[in-house]
C-alpha atoms as a PDB file:
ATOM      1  CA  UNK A   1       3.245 -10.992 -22.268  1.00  0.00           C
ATOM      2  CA  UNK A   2       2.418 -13.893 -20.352  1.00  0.00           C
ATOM      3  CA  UNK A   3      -1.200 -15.584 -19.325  1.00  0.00           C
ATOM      4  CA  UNK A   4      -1.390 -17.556 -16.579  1.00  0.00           C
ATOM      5  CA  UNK A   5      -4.943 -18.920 -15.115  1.00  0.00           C
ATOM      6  CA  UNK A   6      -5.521 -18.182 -10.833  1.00  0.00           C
ATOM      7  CA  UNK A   7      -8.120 -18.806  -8.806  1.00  0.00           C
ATOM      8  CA  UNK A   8      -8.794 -15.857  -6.172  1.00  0.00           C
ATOM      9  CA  UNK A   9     -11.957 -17.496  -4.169  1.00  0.00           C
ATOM     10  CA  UNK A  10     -11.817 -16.152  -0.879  1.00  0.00           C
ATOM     11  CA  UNK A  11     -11.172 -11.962   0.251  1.00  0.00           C
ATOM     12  CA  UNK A  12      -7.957 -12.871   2.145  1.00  0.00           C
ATOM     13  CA  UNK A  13      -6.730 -14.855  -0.767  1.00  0.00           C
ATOM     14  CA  UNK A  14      -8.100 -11.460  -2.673  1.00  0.00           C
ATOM     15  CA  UNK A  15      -5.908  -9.428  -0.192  1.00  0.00           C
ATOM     16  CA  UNK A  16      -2.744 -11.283  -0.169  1.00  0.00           C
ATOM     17  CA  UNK A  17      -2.788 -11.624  -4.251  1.00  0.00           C
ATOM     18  CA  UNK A  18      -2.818  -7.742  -4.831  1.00  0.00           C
ATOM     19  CA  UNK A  19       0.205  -7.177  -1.945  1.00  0.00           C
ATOM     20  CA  UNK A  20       2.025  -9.756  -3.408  1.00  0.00           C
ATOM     21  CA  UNK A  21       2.009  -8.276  -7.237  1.00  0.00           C
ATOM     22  CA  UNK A  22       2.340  -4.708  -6.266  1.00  0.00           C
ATOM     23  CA  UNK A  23       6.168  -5.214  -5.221  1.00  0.00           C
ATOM     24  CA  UNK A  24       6.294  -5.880  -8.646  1.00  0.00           C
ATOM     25  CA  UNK A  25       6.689  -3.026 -11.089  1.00  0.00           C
ATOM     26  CA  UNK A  26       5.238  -4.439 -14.214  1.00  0.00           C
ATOM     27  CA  UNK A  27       1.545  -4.109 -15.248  1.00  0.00           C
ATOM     28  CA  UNK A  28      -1.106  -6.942 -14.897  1.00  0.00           C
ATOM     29  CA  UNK A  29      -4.253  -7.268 -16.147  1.00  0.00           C
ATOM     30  CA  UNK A  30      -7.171  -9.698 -14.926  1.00  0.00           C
ATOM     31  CA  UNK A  31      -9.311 -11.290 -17.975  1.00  0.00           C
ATOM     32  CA  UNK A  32     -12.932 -12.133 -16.917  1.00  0.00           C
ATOM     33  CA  UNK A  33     -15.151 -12.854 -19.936  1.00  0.00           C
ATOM     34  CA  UNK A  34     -15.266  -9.023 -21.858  1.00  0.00           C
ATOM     35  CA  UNK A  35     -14.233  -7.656 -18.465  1.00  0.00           C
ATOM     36  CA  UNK A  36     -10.069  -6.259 -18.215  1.00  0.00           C
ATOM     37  CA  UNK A  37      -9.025  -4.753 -15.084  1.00  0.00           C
ATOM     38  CA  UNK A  38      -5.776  -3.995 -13.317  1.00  0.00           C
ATOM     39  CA  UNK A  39      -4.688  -6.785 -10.847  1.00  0.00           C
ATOM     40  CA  UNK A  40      -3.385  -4.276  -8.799  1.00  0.00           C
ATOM     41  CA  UNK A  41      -6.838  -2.748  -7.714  1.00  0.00           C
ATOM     42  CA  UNK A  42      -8.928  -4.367  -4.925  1.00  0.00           C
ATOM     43  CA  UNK A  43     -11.741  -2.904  -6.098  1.00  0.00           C
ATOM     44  CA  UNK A  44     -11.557  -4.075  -9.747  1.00  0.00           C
ATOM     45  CA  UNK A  45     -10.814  -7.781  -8.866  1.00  0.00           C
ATOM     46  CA  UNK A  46     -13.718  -7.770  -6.340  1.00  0.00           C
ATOM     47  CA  UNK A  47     -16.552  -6.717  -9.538  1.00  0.00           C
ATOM     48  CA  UNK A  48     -15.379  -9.948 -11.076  1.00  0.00           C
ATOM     49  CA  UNK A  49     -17.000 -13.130 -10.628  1.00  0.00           C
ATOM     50  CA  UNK A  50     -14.536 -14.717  -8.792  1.00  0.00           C
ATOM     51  CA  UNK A  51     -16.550 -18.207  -8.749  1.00  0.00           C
ATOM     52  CA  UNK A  52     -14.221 -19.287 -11.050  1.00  0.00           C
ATOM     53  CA  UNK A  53     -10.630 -19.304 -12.807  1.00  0.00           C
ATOM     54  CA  UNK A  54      -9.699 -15.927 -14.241  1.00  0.00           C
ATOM     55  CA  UNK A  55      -7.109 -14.804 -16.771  1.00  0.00           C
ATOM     56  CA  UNK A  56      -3.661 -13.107 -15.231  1.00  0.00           C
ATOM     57  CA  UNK A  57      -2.049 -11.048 -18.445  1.00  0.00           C
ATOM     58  CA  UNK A  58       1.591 -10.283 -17.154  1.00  0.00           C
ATOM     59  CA  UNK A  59       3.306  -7.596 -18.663  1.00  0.00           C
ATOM     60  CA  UNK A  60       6.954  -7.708 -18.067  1.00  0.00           C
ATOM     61  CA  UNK A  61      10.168  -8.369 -19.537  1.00  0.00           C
ATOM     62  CA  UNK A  62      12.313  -9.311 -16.857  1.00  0.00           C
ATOM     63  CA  UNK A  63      11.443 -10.389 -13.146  1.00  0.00           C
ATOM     64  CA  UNK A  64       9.408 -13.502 -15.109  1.00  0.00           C
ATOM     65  CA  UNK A  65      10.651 -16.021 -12.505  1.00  0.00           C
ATOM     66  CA  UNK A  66      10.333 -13.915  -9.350  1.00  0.00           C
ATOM     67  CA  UNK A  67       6.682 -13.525 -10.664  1.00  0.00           C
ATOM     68  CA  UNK A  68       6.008 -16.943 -10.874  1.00  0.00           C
ATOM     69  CA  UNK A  69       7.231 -17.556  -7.837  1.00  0.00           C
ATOM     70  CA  UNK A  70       5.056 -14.978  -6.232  1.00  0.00           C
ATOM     71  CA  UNK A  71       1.875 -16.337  -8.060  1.00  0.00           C
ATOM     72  CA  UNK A  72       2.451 -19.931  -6.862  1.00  0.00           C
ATOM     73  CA  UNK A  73      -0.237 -19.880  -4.506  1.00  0.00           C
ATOM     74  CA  UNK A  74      -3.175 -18.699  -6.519  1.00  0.00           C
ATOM     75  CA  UNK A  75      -2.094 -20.563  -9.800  1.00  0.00           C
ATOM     76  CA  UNK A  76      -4.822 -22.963 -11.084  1.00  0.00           C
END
């Protein structure tokens, strides 16, 4: 597993983020405060507070790099 810190301030940011991961097949979880949601839902990542930096857990073996390169955009 892998942590990585994004910033997702803005809904088309929001929207972009969860097309982007969902090509992937690996699981990811957002980390805000107590709060752990799937990445993948819209829903979920809007009843964060978004106002700042949240946690990305990345749950994958292989693919790591092809992540990354996906995440570029929203990495803090």
């Amino acid at each position: 597993m892998k942590t990585v810190k994004i910033s997702l301030n803005s809904i088309d940011k929001v929207k972009s983020f969860v097309n982007d991961i969902t090509k992937f097949d690996s699981d990811f979880d957002l980390v805000s405060g107590r709060y752990v949601i799937d990445a993948k839902s819209i829903m979920g990542i809007f009843s964060l507070d978004l106002s700042k930096p949240i946690d990305l857990n990345i749950h994958a073996e292989d693919g790591a790099d092809d992540i990354m390169k996906a995440l570029q955009p929203y990495l803090v």
